[in-house]
C-alpha atoms as a PDB file:
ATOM      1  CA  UNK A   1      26.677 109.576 -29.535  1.00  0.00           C
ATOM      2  CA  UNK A   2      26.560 109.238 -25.659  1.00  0.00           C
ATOM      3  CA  UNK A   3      28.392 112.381 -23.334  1.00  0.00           C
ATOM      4  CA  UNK A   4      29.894 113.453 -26.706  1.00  0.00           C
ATOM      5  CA  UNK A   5      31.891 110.350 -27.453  1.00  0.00           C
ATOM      6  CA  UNK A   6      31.178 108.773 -30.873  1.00  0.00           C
ATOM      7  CA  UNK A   7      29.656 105.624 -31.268  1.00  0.00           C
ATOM      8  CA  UNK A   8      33.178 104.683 -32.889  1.00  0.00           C
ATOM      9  CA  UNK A   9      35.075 105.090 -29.984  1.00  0.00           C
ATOM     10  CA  UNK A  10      32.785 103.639 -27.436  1.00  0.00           C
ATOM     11  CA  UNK A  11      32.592 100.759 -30.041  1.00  0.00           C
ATOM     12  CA  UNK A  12      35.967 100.190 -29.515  1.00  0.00           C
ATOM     13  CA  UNK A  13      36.156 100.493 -25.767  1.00  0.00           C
ATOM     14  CA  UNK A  14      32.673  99.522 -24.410  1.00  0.00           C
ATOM     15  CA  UNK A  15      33.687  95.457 -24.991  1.00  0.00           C
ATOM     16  CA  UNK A  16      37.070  95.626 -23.282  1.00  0.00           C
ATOM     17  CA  UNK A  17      35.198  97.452 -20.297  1.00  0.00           C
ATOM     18  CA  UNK A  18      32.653  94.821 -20.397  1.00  0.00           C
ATOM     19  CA  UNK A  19      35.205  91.901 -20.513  1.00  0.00           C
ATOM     20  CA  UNK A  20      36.737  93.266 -17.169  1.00  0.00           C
ATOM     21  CA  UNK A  21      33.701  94.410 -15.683  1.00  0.00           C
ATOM     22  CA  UNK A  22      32.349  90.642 -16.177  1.00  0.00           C
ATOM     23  CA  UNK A  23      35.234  88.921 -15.427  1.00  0.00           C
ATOM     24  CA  UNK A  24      34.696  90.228 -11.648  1.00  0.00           C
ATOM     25  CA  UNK A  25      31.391  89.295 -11.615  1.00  0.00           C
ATOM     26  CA  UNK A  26      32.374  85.881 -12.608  1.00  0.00           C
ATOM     27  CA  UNK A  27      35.175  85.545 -10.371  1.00  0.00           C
ATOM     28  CA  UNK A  28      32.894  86.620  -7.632  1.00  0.00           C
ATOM     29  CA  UNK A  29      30.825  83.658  -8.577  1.00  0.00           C
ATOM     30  CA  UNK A  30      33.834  81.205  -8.962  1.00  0.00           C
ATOM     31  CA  UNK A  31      33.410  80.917  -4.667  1.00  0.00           C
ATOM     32  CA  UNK A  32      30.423  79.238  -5.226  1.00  0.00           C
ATOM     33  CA  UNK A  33      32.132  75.787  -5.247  1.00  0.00           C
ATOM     34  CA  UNK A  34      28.634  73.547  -5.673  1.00  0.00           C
ATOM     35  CA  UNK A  35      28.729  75.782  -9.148  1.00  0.00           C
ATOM     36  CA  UNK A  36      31.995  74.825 -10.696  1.00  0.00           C
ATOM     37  CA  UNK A  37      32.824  72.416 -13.432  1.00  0.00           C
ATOM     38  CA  UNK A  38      36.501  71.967 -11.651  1.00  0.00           C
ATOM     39  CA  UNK A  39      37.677  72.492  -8.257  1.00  0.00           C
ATOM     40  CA  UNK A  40      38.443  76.013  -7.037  1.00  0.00           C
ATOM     41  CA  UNK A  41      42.716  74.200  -6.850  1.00  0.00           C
ATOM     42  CA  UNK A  42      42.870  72.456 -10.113  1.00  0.00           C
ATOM     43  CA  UNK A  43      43.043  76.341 -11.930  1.00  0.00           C
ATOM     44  CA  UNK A  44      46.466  76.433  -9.918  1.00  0.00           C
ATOM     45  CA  UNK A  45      47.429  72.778 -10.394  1.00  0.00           C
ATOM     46  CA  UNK A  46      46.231  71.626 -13.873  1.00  0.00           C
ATOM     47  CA  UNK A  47      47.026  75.095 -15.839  1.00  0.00           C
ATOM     48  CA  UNK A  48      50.470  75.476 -17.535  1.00  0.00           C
ATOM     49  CA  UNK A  49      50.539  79.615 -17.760  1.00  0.00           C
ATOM     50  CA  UNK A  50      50.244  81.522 -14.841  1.00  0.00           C
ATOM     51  CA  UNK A  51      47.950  84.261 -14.050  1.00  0.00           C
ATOM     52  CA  UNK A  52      50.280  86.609 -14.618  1.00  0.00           C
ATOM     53  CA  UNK A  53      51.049  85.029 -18.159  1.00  0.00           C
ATOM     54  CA  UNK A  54      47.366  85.216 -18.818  1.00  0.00           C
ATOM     55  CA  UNK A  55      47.041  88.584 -17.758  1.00  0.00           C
ATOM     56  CA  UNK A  56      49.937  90.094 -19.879  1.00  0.00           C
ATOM     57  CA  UNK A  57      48.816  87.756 -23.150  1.00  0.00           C
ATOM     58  CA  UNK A  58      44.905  89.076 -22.292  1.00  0.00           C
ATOM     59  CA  UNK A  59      46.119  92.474 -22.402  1.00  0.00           C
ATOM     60  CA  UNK A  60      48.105  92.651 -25.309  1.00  0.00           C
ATOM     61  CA  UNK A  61      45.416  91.069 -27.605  1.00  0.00           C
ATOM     62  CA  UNK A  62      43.102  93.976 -26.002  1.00  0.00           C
ATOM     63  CA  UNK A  63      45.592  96.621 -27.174  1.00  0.00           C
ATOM     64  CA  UNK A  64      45.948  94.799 -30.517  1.00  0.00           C
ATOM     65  CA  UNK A  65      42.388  94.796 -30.493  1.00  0.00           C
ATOM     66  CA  UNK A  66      41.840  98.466 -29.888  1.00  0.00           C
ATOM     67  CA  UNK A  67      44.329  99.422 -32.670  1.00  0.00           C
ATOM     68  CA  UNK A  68      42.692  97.454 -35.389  1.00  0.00           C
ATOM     69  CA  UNK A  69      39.106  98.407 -34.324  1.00  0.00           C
ATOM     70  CA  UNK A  70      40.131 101.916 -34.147  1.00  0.00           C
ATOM     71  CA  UNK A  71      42.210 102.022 -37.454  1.00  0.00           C
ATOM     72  CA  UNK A  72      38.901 100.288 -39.246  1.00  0.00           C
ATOM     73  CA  UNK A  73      36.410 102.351 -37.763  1.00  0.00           C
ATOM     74  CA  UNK A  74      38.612 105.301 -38.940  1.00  0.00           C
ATOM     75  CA  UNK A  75      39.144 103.807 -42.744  1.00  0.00           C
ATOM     76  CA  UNK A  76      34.739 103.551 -42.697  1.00  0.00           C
ATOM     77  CA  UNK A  77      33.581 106.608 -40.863  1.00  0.00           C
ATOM     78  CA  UNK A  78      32.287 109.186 -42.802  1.00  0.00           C
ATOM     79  CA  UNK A  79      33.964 112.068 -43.770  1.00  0.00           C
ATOM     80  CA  UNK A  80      32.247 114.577 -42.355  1.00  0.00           C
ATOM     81  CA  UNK A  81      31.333 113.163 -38.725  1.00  0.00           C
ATOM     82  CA  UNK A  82      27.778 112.738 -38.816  1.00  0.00           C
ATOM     83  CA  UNK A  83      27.234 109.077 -37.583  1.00  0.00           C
ATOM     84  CA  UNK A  84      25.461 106.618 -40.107  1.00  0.00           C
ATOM     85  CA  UNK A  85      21.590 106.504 -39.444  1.00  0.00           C
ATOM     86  CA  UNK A  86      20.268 104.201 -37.193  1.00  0.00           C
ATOM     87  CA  UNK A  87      18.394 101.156 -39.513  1.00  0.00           C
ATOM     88  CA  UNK A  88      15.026  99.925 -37.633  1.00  0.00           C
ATOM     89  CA  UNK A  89      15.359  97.149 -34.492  1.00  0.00           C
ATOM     90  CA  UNK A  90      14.095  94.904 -36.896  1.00  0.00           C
ATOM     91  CA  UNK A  91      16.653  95.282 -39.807  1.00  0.00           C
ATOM     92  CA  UNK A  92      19.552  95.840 -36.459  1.00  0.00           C
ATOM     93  CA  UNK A  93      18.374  92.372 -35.404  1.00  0.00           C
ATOM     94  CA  UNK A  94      18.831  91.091 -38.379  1.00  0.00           C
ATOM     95  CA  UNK A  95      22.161  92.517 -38.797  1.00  0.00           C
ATOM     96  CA  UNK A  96      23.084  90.876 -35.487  1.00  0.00           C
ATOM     97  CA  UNK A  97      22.309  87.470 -36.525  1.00  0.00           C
ATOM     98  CA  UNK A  98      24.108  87.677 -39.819  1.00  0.00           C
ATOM     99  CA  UNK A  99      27.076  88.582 -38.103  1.00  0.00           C
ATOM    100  CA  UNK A 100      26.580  85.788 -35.271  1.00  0.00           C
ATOM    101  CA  UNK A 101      26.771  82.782 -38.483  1.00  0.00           C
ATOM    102  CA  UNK A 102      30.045  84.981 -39.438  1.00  0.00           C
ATOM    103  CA  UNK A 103      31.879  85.239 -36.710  1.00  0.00           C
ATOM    104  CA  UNK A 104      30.760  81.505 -35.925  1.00  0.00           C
ATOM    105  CA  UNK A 105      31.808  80.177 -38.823  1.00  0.00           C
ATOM    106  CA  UNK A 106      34.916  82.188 -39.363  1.00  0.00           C
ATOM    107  CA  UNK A 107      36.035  80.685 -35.672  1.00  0.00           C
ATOM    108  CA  UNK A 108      34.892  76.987 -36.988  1.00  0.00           C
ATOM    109  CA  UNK A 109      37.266  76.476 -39.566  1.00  0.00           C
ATOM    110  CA  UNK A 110      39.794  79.094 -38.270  1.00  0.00           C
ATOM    111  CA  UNK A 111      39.688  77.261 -34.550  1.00  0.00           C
ATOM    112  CA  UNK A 112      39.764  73.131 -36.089  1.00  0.00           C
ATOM    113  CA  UNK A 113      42.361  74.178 -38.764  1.00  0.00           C
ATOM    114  CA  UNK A 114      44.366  75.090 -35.966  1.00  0.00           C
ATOM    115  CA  UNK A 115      43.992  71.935 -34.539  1.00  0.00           C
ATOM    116  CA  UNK A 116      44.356  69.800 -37.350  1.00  0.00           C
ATOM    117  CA  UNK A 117      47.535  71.968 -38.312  1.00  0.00           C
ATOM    118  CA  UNK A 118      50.198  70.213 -36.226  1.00  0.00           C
ATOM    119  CA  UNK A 119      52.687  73.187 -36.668  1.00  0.00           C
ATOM    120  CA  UNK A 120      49.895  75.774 -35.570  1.00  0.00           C
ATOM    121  CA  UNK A 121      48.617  73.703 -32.474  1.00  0.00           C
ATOM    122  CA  UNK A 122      52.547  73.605 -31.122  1.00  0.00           C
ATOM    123  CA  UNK A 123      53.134  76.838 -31.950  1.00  0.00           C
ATOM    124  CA  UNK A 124      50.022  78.896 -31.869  1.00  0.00           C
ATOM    125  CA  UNK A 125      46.924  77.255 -30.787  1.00  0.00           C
ATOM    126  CA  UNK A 126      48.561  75.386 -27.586  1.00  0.00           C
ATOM    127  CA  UNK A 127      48.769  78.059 -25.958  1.00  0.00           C
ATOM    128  CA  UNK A 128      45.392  78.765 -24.940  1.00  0.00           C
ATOM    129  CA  UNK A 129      44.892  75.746 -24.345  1.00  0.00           C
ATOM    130  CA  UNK A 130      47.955  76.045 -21.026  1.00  0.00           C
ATOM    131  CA  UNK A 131      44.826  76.662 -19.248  1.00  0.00           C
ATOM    132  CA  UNK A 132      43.635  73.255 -19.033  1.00  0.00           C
ATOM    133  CA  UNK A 133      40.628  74.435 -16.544  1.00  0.00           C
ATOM    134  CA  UNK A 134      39.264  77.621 -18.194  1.00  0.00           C
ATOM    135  CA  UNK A 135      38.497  80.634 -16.541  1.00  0.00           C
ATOM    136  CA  UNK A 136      36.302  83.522 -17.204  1.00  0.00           C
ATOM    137  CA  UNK A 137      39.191  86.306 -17.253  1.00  0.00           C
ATOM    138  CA  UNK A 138      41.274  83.487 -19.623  1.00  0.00           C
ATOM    139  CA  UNK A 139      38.747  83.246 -22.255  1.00  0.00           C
ATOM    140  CA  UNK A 140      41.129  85.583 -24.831  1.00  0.00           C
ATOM    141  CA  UNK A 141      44.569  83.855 -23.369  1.00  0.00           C
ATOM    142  CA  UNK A 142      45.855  83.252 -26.979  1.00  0.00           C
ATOM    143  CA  UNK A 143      48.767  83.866 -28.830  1.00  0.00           C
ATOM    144  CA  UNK A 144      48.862  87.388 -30.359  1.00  0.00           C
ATOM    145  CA  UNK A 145      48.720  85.987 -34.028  1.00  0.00           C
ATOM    146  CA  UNK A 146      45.547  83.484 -33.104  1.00  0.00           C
ATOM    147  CA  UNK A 147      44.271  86.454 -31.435  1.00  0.00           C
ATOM    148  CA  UNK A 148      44.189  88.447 -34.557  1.00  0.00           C
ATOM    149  CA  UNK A 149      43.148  86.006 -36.964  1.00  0.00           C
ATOM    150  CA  UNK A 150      40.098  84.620 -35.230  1.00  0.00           C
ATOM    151  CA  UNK A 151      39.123  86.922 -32.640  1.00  0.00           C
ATOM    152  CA  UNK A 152      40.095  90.141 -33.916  1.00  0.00           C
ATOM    153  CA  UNK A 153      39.243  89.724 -37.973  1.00  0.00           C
ATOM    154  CA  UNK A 154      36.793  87.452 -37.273  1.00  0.00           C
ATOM    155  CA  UNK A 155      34.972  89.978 -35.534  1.00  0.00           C
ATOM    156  CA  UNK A 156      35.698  92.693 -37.954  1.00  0.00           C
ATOM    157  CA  UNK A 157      34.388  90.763 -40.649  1.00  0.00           C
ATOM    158  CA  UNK A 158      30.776  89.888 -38.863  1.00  0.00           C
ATOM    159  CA  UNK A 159      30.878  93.666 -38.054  1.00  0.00           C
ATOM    160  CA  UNK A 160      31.527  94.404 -42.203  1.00  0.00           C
ATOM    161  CA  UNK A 161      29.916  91.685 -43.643  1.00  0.00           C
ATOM    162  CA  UNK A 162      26.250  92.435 -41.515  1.00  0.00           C
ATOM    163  CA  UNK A 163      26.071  95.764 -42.403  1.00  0.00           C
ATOM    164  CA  UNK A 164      25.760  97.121 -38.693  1.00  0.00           C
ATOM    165  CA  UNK A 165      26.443 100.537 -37.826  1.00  0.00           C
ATOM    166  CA  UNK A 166      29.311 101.133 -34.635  1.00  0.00           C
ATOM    167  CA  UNK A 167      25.855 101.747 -32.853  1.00  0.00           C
ATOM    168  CA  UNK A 168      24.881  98.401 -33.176  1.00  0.00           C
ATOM    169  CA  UNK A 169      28.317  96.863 -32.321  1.00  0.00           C
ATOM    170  CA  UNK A 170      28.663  98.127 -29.261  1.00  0.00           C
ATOM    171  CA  UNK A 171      25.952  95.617 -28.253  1.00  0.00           C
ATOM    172  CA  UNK A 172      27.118  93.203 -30.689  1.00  0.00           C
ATOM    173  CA  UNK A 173      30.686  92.932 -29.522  1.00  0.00           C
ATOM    174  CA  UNK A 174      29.418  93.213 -25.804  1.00  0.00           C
ATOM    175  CA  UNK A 175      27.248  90.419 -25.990  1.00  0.00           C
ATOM    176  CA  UNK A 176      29.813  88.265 -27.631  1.00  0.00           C
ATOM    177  CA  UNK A 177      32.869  89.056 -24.809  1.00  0.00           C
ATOM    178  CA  UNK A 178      30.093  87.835 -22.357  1.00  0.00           C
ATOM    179  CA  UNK A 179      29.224  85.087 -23.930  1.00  0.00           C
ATOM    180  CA  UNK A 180      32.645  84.127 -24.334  1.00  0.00           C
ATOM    181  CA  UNK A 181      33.502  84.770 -20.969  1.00  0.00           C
ATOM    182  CA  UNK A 182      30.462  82.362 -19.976  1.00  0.00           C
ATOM    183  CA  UNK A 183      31.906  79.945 -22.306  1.00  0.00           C
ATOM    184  CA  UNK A 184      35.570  79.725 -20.098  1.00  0.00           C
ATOM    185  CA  UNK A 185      34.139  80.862 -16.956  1.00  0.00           C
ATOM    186  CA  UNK A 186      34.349  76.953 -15.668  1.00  0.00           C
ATOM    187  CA  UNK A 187      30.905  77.394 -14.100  1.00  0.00           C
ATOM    188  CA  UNK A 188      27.346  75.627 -14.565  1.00  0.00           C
ATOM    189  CA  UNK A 189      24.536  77.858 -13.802  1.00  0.00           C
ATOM    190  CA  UNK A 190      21.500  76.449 -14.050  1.00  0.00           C
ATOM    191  CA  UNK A 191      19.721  79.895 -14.323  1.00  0.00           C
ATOM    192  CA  UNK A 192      22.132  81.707 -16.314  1.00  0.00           C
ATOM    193  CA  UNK A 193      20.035  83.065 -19.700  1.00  0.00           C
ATOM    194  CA  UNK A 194      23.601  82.154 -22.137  1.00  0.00           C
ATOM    195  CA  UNK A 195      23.471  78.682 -20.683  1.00  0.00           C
ATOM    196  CA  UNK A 196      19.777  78.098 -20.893  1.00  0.00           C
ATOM    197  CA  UNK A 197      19.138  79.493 -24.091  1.00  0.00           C
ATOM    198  CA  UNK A 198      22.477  78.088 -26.092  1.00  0.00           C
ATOM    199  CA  UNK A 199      23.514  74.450 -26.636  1.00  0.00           C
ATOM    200  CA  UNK A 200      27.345  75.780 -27.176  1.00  0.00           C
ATOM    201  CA  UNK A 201      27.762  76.693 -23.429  1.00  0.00           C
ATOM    202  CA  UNK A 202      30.388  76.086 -20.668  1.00  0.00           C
ATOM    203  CA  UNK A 203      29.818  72.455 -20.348  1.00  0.00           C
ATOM    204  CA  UNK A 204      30.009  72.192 -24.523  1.00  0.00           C
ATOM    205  CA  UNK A 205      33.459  74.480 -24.495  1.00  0.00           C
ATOM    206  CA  UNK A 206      34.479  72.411 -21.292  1.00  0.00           C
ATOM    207  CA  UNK A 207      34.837  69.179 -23.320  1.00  0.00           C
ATOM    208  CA  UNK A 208      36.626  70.650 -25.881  1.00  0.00           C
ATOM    209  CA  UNK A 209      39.826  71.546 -23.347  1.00  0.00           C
ATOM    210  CA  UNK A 210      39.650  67.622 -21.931  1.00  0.00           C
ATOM    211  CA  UNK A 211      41.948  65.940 -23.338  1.00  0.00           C
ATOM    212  CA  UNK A 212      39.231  63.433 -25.010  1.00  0.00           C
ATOM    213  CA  UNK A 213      37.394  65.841 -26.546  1.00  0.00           C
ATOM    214  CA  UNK A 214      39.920  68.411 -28.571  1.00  0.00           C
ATOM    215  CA  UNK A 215      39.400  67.664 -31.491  1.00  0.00           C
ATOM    216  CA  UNK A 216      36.018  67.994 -30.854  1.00  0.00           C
ATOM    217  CA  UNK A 217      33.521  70.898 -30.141  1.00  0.00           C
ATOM    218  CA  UNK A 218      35.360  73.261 -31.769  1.00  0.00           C
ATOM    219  CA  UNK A 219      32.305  75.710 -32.363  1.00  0.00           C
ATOM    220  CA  UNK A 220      32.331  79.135 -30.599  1.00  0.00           C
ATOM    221  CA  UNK A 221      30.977  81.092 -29.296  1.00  0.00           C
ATOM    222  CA  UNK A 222      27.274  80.940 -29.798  1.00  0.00           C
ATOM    223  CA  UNK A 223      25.936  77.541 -32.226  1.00  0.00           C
ATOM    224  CA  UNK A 224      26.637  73.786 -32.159  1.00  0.00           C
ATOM    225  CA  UNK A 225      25.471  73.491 -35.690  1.00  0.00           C
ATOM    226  CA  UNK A 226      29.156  73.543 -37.315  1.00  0.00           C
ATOM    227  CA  UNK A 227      30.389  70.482 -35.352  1.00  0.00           C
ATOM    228  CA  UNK A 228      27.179  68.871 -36.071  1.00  0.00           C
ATOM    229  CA  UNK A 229      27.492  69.333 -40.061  1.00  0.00           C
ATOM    230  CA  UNK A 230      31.032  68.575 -39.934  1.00  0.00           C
ATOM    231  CA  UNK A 231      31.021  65.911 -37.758  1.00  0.00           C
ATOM    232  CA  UNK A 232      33.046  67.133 -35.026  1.00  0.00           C
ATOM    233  CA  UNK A 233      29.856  67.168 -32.075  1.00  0.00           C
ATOM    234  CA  UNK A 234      30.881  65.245 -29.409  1.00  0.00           C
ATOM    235  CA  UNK A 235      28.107  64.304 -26.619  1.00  0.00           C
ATOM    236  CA  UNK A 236      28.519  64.908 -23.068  1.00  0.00           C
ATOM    237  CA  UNK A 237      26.671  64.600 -19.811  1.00  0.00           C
ATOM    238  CA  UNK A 238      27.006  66.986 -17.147  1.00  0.00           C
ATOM    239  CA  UNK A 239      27.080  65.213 -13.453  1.00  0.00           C
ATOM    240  CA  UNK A 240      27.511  65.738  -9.986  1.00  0.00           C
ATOM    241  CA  UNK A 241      31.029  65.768  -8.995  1.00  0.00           C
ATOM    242  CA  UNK A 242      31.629  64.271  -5.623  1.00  0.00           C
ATOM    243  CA  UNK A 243      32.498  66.821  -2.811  1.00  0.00           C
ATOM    244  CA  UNK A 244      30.445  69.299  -4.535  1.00  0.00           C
ATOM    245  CA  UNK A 245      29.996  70.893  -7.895  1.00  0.00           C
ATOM    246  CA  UNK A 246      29.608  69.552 -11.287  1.00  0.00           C
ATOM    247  CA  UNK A 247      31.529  67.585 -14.191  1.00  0.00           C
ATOM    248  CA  UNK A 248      30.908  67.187 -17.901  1.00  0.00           C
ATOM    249  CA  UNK A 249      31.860  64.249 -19.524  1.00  0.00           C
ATOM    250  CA  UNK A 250      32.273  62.741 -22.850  1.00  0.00           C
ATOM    251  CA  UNK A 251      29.731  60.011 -23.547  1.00  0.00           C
ATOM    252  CA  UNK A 252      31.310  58.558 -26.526  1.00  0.00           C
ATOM    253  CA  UNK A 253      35.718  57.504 -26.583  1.00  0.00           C
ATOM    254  CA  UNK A 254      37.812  60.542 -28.517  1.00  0.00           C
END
């Protein structure tokens, strides 16, 4: 418990912070235009939904977010207030890989039966991708029901199925909104830790919105391995784009 506030709540409010508080930083960094995958314009040009249609479908699957968190931590926490002991870093870090493979896998199959679902993809699943060049402040632009089903109860299950305490989401569910921020933020940095330490980066998620490559790359937000098993990896290269700034392109015909 921080200033009095339960790990519960900040749990539930710490990664919606953190998605805003990032999605500056990022945008700050968009105006670097030797670091972008796509022209500063083409966000404007390419993308069907406005950013005031993104904005008003980001915030309602934050507020959808918040109620489910809330109503879950509620239907867990223990009855008599006292927060749930703090397990070792070592059994914490374990509990934070375990839920990691869930929440990856759970968006695997959840994200390609969407696309393989031609019903869902018109309906449901087309909508995130209107933004045809990604941007950080985009990356949870999704129709309310996809929102819930892979995003929110994805994320609830990693959180049940590890065994973490709220504690230990707080960190869990931060790292994850930044790393799926990275993931749509439409920029290649060389030094940036997510994109030097993880194959399933910008340039990976990048293909996957190209019209060549979605129905591949479906794999979010942190391992490869899933479209490698399943046969759904794609290859890319990442070059420099003439008039400044980078491109990633398919090496192999969709």
């Amino acid at each position: 418990m921080a200033l009095g506030i339960s790990d519960e709540v900040l749990s539930t409010y710490v990664p919606v912070v953190v998605y805003w508080v990032f999605s500056g930083i990022y945008g700050l960094l968009g105006y670097i235009e030797g670091s972008r995958l796509h022209p500063k314009n083409a966000e404007n040009e390419e993308n069907v939904a406005s950013k005031i249609q993104v904005l008003r479908g980001v915030l309602l699957q934050q507020v959808v977010q918040i109620a489910v968190v809330s109503l879950m931590m509620k239907v867990i926490g223990d009855n008599n207030g006292a927060p749930p002991p703090q397990p070792s870093f070592l059994v914490s870090a374990c509990q934070f890989l375990i839920a990691m493979v869930v929440l990856d896998l759970w968006q695997y199959f959840g994200h390609r039966y969407m696309h393989a679902n031609k019903f869902l993809f018109k309906h449901i699943h087309s909508k995130h991708h209107a933004l045809v060049v990604p941007y950080a402040w985009g990356s949870l632009y999704n129709h309310p029901l996809e929102g819930l089903i892979l995003d929110t109860v994805g994320g609830s299950l990693a959180f049940l199925l590890s065994g973490m305490t709220p504690r230990t989401s707080i960190c869990f569910f931060s790292f994850t909104t930044i790393k799926a921020l990275d993931m749509h933020s439409g920029l290649f940095l060389k030094w940036n830790p997510f994109q030097l330490c993880f194959r399933n980066n910008v340039a990976y998620h990048d293909i996957h919105h190209q019209l060549k490559g979605n129905k591949y790359n479906y794999a979010q937000p942190f391992f490869v391995f899933w479209d490698i098993i399943f046969g759904t990896h794609m290859p890319f290269t990442v070059e420099e784009r003439e008039g400044g700034g980078f491109e990633a392109r398919p090496v192999k015909d969709a």
